[in-house]
C-alpha atoms as a PDB file:
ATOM      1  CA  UNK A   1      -9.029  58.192  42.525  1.00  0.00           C
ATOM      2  CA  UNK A   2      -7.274  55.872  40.146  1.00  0.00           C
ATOM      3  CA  UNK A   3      -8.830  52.426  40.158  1.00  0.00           C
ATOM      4  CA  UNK A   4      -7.109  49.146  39.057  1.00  0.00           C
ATOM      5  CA  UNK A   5      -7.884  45.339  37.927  1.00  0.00           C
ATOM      6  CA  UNK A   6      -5.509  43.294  39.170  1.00  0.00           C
ATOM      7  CA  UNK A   7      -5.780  39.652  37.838  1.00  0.00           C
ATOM      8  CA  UNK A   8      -3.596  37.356  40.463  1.00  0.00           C
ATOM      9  CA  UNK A   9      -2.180  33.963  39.925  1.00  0.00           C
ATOM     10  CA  UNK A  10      -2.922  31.563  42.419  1.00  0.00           C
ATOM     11  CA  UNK A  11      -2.133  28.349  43.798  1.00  0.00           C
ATOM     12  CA  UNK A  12      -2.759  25.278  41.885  1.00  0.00           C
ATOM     13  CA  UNK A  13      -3.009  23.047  45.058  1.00  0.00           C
ATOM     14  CA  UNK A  14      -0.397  23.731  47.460  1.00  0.00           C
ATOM     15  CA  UNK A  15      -1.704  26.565  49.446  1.00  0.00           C
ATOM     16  CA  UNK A  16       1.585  28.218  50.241  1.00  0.00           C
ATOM     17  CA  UNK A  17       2.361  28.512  46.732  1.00  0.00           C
ATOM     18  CA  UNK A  18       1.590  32.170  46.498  1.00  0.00           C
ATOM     19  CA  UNK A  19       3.443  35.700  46.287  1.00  0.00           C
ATOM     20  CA  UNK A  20       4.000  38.260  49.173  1.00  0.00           C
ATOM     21  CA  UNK A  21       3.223  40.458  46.383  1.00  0.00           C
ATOM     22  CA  UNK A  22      -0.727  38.144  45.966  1.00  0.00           C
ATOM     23  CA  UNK A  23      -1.124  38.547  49.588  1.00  0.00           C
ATOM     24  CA  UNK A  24      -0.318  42.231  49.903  1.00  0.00           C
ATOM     25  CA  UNK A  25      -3.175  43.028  46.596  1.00  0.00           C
ATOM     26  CA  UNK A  26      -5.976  40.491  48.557  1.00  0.00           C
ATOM     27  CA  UNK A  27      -5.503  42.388  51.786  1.00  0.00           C
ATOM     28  CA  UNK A  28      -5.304  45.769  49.747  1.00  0.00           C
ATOM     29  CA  UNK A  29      -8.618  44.849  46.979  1.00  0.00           C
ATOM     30  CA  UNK A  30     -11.887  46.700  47.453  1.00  0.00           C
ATOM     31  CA  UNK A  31     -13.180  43.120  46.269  1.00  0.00           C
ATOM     32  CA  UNK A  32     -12.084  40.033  45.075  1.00  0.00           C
ATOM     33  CA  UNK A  33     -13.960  38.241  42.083  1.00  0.00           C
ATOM     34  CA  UNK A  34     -13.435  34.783  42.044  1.00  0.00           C
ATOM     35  CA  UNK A  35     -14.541  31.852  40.311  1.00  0.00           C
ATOM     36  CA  UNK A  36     -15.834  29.743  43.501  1.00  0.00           C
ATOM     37  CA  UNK A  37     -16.085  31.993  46.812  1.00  0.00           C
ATOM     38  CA  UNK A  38     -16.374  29.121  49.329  1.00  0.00           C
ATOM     39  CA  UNK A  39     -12.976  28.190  47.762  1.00  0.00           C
ATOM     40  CA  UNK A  40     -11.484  31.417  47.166  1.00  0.00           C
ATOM     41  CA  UNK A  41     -12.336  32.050  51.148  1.00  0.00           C
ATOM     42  CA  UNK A  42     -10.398  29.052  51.534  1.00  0.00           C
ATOM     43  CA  UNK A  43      -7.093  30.225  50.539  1.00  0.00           C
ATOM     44  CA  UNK A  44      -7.993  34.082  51.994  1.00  0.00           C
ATOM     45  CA  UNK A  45      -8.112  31.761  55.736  1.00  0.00           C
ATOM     46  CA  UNK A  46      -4.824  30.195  55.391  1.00  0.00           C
ATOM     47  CA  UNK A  47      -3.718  33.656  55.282  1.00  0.00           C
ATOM     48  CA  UNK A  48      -5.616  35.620  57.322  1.00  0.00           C
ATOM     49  CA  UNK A  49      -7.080  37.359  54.861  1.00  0.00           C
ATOM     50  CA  UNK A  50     -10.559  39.636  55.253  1.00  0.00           C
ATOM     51  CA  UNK A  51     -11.840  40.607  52.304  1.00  0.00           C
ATOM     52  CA  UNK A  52     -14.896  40.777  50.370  1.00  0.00           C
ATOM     53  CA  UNK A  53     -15.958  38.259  47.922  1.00  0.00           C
ATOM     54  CA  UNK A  54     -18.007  38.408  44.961  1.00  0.00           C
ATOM     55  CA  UNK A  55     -18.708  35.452  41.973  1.00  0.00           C
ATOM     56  CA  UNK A  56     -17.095  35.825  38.788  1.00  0.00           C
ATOM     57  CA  UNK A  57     -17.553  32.757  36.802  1.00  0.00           C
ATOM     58  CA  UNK A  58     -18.038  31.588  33.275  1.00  0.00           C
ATOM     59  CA  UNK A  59     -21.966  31.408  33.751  1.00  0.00           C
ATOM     60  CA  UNK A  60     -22.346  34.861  34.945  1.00  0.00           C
ATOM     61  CA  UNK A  61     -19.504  36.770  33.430  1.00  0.00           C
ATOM     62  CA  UNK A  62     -21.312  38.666  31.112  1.00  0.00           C
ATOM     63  CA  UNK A  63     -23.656  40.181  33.909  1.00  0.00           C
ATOM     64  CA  UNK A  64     -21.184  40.334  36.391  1.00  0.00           C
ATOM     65  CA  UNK A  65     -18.090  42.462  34.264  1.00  0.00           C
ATOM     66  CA  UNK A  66     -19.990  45.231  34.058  1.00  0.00           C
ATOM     67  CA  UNK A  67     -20.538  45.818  37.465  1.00  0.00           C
ATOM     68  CA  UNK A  68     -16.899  45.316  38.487  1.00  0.00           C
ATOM     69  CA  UNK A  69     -15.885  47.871  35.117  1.00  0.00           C
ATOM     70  CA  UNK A  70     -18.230  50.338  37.274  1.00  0.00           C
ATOM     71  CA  UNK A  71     -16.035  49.665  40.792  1.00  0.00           C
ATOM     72  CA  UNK A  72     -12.862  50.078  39.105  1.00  0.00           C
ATOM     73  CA  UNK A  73     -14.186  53.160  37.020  1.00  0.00           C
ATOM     74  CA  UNK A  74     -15.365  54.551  40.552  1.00  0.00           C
ATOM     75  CA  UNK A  75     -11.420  54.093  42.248  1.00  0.00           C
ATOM     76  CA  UNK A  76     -11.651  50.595  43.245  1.00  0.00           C
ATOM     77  CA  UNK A  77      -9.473  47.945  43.458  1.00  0.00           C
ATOM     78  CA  UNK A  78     -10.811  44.478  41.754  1.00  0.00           C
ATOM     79  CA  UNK A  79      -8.537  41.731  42.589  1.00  0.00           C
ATOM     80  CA  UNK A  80      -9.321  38.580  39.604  1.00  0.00           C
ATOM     81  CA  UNK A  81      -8.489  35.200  40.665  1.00  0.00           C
ATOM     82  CA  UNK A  82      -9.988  31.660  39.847  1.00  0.00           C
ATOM     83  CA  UNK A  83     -10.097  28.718  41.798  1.00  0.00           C
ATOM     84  CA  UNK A  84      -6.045  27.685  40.537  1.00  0.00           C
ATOM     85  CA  UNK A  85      -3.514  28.943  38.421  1.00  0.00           C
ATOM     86  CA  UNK A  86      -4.254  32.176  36.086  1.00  0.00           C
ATOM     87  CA  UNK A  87      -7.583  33.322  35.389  1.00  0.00           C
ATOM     88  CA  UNK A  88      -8.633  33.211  31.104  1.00  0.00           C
ATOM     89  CA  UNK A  89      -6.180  30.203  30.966  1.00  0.00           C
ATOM     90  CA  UNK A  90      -9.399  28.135  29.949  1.00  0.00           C
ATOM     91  CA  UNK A  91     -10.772  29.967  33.533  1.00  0.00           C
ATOM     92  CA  UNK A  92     -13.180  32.636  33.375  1.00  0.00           C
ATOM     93  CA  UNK A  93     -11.959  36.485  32.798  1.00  0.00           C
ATOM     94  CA  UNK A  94     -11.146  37.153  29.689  1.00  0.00           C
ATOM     95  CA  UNK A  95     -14.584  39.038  29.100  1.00  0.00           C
ATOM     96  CA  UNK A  96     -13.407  41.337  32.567  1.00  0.00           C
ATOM     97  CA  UNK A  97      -9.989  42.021  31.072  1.00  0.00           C
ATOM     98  CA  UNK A  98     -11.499  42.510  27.746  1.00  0.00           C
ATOM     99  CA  UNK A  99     -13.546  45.260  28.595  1.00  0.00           C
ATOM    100  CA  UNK A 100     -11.246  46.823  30.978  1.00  0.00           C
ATOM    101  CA  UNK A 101      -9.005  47.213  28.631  1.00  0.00           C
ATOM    102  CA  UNK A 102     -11.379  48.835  25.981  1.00  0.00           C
ATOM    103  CA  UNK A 103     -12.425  51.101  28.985  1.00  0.00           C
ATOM    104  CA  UNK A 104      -8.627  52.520  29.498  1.00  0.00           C
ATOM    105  CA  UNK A 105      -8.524  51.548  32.644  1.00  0.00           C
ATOM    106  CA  UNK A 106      -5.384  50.162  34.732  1.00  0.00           C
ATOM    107  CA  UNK A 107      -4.929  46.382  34.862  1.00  0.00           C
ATOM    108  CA  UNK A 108      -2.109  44.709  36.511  1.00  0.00           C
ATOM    109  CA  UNK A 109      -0.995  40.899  36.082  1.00  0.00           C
ATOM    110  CA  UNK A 110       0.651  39.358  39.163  1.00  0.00           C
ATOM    111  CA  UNK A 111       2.838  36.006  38.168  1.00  0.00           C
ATOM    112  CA  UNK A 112       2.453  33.138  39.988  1.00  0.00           C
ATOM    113  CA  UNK A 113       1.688  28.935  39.688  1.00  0.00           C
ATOM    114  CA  UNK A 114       0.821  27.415  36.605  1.00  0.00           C
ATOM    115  CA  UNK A 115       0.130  24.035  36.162  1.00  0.00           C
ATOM    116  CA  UNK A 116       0.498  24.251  32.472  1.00  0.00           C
ATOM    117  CA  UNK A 117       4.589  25.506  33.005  1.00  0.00           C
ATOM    118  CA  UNK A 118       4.963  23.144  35.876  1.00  0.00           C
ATOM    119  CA  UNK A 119       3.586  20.048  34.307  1.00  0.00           C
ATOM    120  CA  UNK A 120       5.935  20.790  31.505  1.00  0.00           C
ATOM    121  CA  UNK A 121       9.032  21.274  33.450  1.00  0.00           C
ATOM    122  CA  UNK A 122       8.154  18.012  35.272  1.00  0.00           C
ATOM    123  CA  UNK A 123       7.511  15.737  31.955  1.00  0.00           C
ATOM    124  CA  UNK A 124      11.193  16.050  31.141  1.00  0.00           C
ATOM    125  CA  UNK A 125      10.489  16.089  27.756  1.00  0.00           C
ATOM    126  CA  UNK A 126      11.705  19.467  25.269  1.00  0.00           C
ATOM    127  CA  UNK A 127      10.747  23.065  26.098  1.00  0.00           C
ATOM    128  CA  UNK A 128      12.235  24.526  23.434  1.00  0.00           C
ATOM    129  CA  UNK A 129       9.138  24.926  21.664  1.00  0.00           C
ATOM    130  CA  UNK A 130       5.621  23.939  23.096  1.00  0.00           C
ATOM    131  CA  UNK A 131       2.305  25.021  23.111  1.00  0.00           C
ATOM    132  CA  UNK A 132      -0.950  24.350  25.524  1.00  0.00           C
ATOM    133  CA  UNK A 133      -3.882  23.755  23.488  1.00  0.00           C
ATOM    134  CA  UNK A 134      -6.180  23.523  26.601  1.00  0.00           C
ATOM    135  CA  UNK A 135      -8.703  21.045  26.855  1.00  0.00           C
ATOM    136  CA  UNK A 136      -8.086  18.139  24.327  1.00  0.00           C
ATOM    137  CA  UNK A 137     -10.776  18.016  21.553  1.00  0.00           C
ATOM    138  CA  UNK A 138     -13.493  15.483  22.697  1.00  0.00           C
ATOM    139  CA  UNK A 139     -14.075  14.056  18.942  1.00  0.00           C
ATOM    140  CA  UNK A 140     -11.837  11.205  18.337  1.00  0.00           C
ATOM    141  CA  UNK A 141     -11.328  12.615  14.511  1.00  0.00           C
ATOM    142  CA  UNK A 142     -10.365  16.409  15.733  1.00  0.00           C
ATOM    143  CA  UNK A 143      -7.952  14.839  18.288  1.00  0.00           C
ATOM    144  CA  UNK A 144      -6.295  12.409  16.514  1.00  0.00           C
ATOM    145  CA  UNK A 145      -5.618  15.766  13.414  1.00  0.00           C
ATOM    146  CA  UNK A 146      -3.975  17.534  16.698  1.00  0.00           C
ATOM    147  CA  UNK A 147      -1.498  15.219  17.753  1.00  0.00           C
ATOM    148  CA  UNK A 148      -0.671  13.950  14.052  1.00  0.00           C
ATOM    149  CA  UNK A 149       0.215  17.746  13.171  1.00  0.00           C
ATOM    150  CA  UNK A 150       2.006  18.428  16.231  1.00  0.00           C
ATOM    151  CA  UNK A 151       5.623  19.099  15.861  1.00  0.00           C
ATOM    152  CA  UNK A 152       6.550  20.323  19.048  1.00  0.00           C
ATOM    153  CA  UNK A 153       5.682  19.650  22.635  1.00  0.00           C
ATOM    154  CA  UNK A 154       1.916  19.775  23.155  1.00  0.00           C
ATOM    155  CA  UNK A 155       0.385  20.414  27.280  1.00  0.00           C
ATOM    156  CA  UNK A 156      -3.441  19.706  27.577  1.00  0.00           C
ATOM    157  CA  UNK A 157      -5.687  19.518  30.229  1.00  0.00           C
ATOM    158  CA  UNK A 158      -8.058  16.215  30.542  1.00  0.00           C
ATOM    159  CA  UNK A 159     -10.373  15.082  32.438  1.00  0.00           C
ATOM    160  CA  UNK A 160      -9.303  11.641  34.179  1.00  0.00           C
ATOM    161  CA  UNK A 161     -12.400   9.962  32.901  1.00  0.00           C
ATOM    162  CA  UNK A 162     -10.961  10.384  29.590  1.00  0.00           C
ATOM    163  CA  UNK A 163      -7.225   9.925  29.990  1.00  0.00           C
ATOM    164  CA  UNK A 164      -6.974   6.528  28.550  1.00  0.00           C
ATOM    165  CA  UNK A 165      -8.944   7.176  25.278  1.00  0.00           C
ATOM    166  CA  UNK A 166      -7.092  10.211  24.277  1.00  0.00           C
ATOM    167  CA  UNK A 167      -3.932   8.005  25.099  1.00  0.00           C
ATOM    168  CA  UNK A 168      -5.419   5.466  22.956  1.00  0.00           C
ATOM    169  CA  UNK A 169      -5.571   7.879  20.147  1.00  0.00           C
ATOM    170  CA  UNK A 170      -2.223   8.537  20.957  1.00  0.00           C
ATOM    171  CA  UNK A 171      -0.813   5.376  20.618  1.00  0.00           C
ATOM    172  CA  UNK A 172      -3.019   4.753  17.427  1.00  0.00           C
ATOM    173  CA  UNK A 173      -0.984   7.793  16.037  1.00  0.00           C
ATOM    174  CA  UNK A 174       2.361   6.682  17.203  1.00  0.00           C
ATOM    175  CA  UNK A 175       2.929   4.367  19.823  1.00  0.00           C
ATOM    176  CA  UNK A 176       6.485   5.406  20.433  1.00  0.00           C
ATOM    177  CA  UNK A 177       5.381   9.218  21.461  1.00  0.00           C
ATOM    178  CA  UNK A 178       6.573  10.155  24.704  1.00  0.00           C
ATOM    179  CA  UNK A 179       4.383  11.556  27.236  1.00  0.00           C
ATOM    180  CA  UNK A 180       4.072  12.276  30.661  1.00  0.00           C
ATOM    181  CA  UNK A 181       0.551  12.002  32.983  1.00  0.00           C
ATOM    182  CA  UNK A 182       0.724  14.967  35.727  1.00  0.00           C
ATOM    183  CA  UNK A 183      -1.381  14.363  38.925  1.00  0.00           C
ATOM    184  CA  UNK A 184      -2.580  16.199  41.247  1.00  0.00           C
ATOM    185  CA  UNK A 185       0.428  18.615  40.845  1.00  0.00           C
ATOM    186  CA  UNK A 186       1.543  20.593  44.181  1.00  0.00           C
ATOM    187  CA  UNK A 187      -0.806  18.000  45.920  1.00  0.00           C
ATOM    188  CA  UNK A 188       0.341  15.350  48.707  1.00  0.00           C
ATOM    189  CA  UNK A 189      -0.521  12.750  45.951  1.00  0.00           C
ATOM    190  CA  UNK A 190       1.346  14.509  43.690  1.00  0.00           C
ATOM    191  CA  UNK A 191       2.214  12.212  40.509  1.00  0.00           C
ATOM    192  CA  UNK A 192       3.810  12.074  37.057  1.00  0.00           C
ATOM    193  CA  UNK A 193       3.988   8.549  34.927  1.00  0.00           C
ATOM    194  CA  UNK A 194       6.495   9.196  31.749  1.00  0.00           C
ATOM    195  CA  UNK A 195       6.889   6.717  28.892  1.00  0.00           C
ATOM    196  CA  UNK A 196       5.646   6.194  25.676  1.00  0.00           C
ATOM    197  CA  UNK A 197       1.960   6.468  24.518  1.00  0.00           C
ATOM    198  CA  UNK A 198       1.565   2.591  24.002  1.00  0.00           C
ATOM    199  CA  UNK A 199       2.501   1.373  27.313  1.00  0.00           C
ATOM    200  CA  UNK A 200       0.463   4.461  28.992  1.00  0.00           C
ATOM    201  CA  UNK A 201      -2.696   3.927  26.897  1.00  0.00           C
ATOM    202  CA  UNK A 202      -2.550   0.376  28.316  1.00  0.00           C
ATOM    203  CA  UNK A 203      -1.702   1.112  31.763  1.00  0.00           C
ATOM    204  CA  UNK A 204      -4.775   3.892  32.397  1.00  0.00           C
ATOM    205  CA  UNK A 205      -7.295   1.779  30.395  1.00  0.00           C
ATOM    206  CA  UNK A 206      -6.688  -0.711  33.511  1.00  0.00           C
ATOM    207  CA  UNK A 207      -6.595   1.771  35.859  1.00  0.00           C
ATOM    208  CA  UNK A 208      -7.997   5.363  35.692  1.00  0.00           C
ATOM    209  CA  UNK A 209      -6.362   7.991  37.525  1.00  0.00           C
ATOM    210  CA  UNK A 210      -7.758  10.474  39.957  1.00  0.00           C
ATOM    211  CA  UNK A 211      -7.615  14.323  40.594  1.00  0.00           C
ATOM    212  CA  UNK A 212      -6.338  17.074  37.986  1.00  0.00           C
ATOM    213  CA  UNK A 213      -4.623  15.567  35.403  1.00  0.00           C
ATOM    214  CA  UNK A 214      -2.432  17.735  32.773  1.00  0.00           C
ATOM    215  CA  UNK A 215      -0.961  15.290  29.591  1.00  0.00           C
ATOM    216  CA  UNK A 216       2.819  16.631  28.044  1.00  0.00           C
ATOM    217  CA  UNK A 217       3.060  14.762  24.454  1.00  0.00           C
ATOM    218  CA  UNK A 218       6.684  14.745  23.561  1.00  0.00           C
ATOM    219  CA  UNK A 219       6.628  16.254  19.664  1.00  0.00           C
ATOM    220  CA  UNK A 220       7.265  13.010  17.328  1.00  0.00           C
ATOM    221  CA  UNK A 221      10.907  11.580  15.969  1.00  0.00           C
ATOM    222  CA  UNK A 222      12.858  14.198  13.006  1.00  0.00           C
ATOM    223  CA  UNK A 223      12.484  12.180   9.745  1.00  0.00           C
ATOM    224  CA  UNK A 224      15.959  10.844   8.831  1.00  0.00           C
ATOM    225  CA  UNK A 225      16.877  14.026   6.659  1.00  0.00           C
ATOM    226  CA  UNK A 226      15.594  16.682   9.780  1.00  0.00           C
ATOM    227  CA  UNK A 227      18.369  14.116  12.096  1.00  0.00           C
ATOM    228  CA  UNK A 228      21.036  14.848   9.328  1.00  0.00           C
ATOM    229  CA  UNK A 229      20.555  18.350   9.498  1.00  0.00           C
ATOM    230  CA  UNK A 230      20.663  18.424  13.237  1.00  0.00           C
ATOM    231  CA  UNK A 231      23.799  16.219  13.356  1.00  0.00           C
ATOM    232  CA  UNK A 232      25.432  18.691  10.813  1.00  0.00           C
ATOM    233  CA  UNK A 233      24.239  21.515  12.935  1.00  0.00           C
ATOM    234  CA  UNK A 234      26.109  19.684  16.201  1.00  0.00           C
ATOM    235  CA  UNK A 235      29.473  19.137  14.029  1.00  0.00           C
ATOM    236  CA  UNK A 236      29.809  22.687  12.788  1.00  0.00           C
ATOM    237  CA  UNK A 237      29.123  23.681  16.704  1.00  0.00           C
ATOM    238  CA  UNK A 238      31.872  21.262  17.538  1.00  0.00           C
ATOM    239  CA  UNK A 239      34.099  22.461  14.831  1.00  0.00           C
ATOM    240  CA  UNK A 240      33.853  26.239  16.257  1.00  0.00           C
ATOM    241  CA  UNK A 241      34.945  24.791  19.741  1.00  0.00           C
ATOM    242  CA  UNK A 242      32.012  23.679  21.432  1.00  0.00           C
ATOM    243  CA  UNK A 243      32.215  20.682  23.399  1.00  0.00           C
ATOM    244  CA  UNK A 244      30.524  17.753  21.499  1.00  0.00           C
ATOM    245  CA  UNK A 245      27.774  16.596  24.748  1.00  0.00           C
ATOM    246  CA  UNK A 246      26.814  20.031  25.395  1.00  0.00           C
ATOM    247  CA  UNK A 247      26.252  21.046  21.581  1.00  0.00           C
ATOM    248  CA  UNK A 248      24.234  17.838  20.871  1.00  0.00           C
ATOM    249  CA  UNK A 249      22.384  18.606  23.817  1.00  0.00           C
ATOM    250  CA  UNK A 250      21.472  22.825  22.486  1.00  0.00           C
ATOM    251  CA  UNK A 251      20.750  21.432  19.020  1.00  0.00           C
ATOM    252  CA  UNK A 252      18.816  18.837  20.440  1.00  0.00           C
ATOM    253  CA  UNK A 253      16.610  21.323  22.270  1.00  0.00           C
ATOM    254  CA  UNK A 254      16.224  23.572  19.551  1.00  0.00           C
ATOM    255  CA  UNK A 255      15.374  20.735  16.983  1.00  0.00           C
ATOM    256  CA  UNK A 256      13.928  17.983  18.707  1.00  0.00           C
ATOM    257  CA  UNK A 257      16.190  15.292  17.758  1.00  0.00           C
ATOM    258  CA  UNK A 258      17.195  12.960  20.117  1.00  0.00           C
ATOM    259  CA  UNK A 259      20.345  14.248  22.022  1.00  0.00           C
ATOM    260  CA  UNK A 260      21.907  11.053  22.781  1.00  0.00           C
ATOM    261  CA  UNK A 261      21.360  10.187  19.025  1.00  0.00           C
ATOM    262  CA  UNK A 262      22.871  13.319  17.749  1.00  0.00           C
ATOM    263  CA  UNK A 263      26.184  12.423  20.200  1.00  0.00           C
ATOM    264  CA  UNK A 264      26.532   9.319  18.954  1.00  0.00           C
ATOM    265  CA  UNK A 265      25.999  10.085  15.549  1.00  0.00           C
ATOM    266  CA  UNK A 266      28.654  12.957  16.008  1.00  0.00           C
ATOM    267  CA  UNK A 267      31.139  10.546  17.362  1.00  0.00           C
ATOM    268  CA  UNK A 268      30.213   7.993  14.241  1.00  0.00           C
ATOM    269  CA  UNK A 269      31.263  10.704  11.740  1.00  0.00           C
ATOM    270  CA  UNK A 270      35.218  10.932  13.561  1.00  0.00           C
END
């Protein structure tokens, strides 16, 4: 028989954020590693879902992937999940996959929520290029060298106890930065604050926010030659027949300049 890993995406809070295709591979697994079983039975009881649970977490990976590596060799089924969102996206299971993989065996990846995609989409601010750098750096110095060299839209995790210091760096980097706090996302308190770091790092060292938080740093203003460029990008654009709104808006996206700024400017040059 031909065993498989199958590493599932699951919800991130709301529980009936998940896949016909994630219910059909829980019902259908020989066993389900997960990161926290009394939560992972959780979710498997909304569902009505029987299946047999075993602990796969970053303190006992190392023992643990072997033993699962023998189930699949034998013709199992060995459904991966963590407690939200997709396991080795700072979860445990990269050592699983790791070694699957180096054993030849069959591993499948079901999509499903992410809270690093969804917090994104929420901030408003650009996805044209981003990356998630997982937990923020807890040293002041190694934090503030992260956001200074960021030039595109950075997602982090943080812990809410320490929301308004790395805000605080922020703001000590450039006050202006936009950024959006995402709360408890999926939840019934569900929550995202935009604005600018200043006004944020003053508002959470008041008041320090609950649940899961995930921070989206808008990347930092073009210098005045990077705008020029951009606003010659827009009039060439306009010049071959696109419309002036929609081609500050692409350029925009693709550069990081301000859209509205790039519109104007456009209509400044006529």
């Amino acid at each position: 028989m031909s065993g498989r890993l199958v590493v599932c995406a699951t919800p991130i809070g709301n529980l009936e954020d998940v896949t016909l295709r994630l219910l059909k591979t829980l019902r259908a697994a020989d066993v389900v590693a997960c990161e926290d079983t009394r939560h992972t039975s959780g979710l498997l009881k909304r569902h009505a879902i029987s299946a047999k649970l075993v602990s796969y977490h970053e303190h006992n990976e190392a023992r643990r992937a072997p033993e699962l590596i023998a189930r699949i060799a034998a013709g199992e089924t060995v459904a991966l999940v963590t407690d939200a969102g997709m396991p080795l996206v700072s979860d445990p299971g990269h050592v699983l996959v790791r070694d699957a993989v180096a054993a030849g065996l069959r591993i499948e990846v079901l999509p499903g929520p992410s809270a690093v995609v969804t917090a994104l989409v929420a901030s408003a601010l650009s996805a044209a290029t981003w990356r998630f750098v997982g937990f923020l750096p807890r040293k002041a110095g190694e934090l503030r060298a992260l956001l200074e060299g960021a030039r595109e839209t950075v997602v982090a995790f943080e812990s809410p106890h320490r929301v308004a210091a790395a805000l605080g760096v922020l703001a000590a980097v450039d006050p202006e930065r936009p950024v959006a706090v995402c709360r408890e996302l999926t939840k019934l308190h569900e929550e995202v604050v935009r604005g600018r770091a200043g006004e944020l790092a003053e508002r959470y060292a008041i008041t320090e926010p609950r649940g899961e938080i995930v921070l989206v740093v808008g990347p930092p203003p073009p210098a005045a030659a990077d705008l020029q460029a951009a606003l010659d990008a827009v009039e060439r654009l306009v010049a071959a027949g696109a419309k002036a709104r929609p081609a500050a808006q692409v350029v925009a996206e693709l550069t990081g300049a301000p859209a509205n700024a790039l519109y104007e400017g456009l209509l400044g040059r006529k």
